[in-house]
C-alpha atoms as a PDB file:
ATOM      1  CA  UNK A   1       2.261 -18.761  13.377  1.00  0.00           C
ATOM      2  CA  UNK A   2       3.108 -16.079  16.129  1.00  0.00           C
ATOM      3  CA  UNK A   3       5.947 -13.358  15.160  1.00  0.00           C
ATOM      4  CA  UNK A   4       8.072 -11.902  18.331  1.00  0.00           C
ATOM      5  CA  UNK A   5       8.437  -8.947  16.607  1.00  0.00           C
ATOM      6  CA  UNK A   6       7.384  -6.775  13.102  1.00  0.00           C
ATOM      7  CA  UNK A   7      10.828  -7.290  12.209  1.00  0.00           C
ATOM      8  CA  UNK A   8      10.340 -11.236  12.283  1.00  0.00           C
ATOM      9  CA  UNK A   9       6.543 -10.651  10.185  1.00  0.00           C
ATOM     10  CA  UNK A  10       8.474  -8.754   8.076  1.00  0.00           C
ATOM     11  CA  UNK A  11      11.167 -11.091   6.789  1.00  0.00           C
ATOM     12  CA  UNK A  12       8.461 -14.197   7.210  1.00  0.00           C
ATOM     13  CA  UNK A  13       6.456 -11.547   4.607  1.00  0.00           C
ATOM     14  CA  UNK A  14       8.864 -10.580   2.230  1.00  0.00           C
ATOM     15  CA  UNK A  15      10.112 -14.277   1.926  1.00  0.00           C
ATOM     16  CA  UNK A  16       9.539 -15.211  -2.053  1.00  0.00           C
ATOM     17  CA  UNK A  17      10.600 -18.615  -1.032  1.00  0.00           C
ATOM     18  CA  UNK A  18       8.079 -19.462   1.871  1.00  0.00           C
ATOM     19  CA  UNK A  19       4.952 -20.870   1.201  1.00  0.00           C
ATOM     20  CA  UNK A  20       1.921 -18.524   0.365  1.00  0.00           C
ATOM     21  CA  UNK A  21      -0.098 -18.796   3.276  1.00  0.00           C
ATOM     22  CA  UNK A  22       2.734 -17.934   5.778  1.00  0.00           C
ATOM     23  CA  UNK A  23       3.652 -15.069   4.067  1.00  0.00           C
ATOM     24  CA  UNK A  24      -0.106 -14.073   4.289  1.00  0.00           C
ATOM     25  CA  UNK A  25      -0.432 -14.805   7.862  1.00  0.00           C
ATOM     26  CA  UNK A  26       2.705 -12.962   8.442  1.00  0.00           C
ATOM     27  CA  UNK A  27       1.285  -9.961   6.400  1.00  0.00           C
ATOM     28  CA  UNK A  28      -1.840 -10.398   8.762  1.00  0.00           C
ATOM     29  CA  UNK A  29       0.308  -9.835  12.056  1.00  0.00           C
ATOM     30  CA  UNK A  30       1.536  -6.558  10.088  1.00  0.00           C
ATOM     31  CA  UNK A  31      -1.887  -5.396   9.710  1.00  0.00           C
ATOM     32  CA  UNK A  32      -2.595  -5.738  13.120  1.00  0.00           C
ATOM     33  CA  UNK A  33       0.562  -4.195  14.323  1.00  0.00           C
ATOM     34  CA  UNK A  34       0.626  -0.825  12.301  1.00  0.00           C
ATOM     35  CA  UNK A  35       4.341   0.874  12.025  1.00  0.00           C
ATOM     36  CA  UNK A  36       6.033   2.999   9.726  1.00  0.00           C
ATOM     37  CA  UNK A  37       8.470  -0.532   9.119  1.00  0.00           C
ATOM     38  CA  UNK A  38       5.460  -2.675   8.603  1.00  0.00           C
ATOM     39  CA  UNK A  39       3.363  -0.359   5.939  1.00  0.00           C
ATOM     40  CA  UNK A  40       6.628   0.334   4.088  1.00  0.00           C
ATOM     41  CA  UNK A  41       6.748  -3.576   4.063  1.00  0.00           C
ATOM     42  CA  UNK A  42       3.144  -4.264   2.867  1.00  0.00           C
ATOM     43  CA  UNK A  43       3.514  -1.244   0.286  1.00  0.00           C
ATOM     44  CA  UNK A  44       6.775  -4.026  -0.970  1.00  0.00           C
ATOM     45  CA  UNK A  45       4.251  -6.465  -1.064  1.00  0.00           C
ATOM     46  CA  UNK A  46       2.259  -4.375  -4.051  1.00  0.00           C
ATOM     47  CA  UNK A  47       5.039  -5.468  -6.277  1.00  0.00           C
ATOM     48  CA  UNK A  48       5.424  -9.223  -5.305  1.00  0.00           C
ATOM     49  CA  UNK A  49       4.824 -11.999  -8.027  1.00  0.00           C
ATOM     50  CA  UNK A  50       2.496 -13.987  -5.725  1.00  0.00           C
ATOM     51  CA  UNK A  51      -1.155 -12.715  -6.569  1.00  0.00           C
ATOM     52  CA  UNK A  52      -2.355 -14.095  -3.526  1.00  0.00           C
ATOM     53  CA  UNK A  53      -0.127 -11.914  -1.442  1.00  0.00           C
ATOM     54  CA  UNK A  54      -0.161  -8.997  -2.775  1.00  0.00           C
ATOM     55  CA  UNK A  55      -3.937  -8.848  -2.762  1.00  0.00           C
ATOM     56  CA  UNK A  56      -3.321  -9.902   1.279  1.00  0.00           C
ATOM     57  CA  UNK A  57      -0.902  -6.695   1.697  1.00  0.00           C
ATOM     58  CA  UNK A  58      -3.454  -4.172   0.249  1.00  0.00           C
ATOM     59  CA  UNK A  59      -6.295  -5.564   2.057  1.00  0.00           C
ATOM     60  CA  UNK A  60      -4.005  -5.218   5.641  1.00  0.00           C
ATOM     61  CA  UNK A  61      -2.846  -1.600   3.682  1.00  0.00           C
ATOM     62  CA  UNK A  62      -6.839  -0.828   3.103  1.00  0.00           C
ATOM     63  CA  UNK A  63      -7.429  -1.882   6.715  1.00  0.00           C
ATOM     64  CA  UNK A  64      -4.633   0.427   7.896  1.00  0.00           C
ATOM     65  CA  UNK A  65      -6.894   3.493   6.977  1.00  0.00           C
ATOM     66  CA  UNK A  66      -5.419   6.577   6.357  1.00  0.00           C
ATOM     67  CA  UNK A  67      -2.292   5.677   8.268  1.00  0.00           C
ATOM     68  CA  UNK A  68      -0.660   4.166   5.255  1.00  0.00           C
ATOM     69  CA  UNK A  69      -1.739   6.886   2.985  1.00  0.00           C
ATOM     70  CA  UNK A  70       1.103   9.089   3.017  1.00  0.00           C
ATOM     71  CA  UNK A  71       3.579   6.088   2.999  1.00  0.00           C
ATOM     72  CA  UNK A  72       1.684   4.909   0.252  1.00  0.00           C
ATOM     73  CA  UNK A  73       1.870   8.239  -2.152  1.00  0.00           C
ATOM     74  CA  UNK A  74       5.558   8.127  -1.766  1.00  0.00           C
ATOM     75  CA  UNK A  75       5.444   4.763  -3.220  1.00  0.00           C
ATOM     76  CA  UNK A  76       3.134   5.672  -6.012  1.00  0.00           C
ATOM     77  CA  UNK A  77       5.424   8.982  -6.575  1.00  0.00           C
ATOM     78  CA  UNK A  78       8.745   7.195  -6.723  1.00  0.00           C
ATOM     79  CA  UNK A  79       7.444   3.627  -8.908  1.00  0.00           C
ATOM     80  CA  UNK A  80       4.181   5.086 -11.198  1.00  0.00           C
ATOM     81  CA  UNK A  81       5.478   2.821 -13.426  1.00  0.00           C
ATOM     82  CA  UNK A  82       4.840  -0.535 -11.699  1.00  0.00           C
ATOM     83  CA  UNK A  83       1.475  -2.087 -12.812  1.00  0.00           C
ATOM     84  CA  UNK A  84       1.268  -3.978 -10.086  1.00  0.00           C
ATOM     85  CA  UNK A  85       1.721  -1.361  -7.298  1.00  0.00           C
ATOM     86  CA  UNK A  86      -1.264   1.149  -9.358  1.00  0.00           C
ATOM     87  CA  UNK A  87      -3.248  -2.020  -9.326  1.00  0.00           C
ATOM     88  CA  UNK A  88      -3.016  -2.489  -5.462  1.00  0.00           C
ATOM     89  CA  UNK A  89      -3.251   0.952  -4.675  1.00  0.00           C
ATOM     90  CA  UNK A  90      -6.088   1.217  -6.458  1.00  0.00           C
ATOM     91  CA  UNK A  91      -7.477  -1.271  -4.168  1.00  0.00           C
ATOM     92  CA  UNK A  92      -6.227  -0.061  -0.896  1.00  0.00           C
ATOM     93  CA  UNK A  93      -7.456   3.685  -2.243  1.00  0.00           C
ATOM     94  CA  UNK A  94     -11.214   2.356  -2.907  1.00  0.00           C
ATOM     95  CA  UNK A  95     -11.678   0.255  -0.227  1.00  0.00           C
ATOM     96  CA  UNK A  96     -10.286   1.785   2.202  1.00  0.00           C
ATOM     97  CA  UNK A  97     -11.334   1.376   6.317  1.00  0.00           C
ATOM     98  CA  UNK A  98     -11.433   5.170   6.199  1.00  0.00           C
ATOM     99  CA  UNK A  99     -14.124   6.388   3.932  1.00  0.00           C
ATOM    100  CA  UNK A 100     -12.637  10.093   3.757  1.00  0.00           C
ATOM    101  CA  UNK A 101      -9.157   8.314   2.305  1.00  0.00           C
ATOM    102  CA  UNK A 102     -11.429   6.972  -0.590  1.00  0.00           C
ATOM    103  CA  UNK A 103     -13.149  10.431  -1.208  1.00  0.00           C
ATOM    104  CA  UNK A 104     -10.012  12.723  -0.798  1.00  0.00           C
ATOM    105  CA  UNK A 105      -8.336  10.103  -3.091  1.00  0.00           C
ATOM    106  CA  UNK A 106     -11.143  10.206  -5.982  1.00  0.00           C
ATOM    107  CA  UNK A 107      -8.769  12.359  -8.622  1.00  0.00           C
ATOM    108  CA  UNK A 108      -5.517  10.440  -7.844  1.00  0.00           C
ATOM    109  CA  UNK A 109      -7.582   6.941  -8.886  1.00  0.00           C
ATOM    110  CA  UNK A 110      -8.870   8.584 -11.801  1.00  0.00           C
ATOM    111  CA  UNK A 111      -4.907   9.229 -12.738  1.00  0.00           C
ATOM    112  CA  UNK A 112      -4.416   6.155 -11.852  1.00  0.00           C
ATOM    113  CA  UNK A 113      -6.046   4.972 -15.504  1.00  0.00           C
ATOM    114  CA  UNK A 114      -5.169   4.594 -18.949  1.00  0.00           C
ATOM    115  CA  UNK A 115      -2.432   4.874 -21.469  1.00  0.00           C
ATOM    116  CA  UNK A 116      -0.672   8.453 -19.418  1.00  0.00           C
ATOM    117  CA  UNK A 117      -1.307   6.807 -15.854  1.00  0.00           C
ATOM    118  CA  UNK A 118       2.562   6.568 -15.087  1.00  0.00           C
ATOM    119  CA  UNK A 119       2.996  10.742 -15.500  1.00  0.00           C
ATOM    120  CA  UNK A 120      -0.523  11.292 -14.669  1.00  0.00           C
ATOM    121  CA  UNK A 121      -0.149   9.122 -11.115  1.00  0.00           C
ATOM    122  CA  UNK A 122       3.055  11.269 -10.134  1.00  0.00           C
ATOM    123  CA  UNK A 123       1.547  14.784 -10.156  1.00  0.00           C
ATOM    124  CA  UNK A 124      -1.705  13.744  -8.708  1.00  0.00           C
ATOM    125  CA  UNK A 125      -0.155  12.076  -5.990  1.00  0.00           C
ATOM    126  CA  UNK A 126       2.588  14.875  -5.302  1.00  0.00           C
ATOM    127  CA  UNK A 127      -0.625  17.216  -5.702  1.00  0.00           C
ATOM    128  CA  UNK A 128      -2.160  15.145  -2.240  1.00  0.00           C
ATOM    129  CA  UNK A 129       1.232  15.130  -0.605  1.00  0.00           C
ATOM    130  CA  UNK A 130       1.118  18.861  -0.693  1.00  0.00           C
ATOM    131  CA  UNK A 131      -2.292  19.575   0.563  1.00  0.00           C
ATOM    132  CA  UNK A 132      -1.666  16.264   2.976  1.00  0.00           C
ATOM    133  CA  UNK A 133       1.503  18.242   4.329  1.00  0.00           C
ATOM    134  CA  UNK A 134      -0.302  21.714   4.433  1.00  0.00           C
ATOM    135  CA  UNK A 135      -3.599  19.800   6.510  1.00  0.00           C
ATOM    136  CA  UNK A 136      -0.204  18.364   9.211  1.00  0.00           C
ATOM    137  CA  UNK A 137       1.173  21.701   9.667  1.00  0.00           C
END
């Protein structure tokens, strides 16, 4: 399926009613087309019921590089709580295209674990915000 726009991927992505695969080929076309609209739209994904999707959003996230970093410590600062989205950053954190993302991320994923992961996740990724921020300016 072709999209005319990220807005149209978007809503085709975020669609719990349409069928798996189009929602993954939709999340595909965000990959490729890398905005601040579309990674705060995969990052969404993290948190959807469908397995298969979500794994599709942090793979596109992971391909992203360190683009969707920032975007992504937000998320991880504002929802520690949600399982699903530690899970998938987790994944978009390790694997990521950019191997420096992975290495300057090594403390937050170690946060990321066990039974204090929720408090721990917050101030380590507030901790890279900072330093992120201070590296920008």
């Amino acid at each position: 399926m072709s999209y005319a726009s990220v807005n149209d991927a978007v809503l085709a992505a975020t669609n719990a009613t349409a069928a798996s695969q189009d929602r993954e080929e939709a999340i595909a076309y965000l990959g490729s087309h890398p905005s601040a609209e579309a990674i705060d739209a995969l990052i969404e994904l993290l948190e959807t019921d469908d397995a298969g999707v979500r794994w599709k959003a942090a793979e596109a996230l992971a391909g992203l590089g360190k683009a969707a970093l920032t975007p992504l410590l937000h998320a991880l600062v504002n929802k520690s709580d949600s399982r699903w989205l530690l899970e998938g950053a987790t994944h978009v954190l390790r694997n990521n295209r950019d191997h420096n993302v992975a290495k300057m991320t090594e403390e937050l994923r170690a946060a990321m674990k066990g039974s204090g992961a929720a408090v721990a996740t917050v101030t380590a990724a507030g901790e890279l915000l900072v330093k992120l921020a201070g590296e920008d300016a």
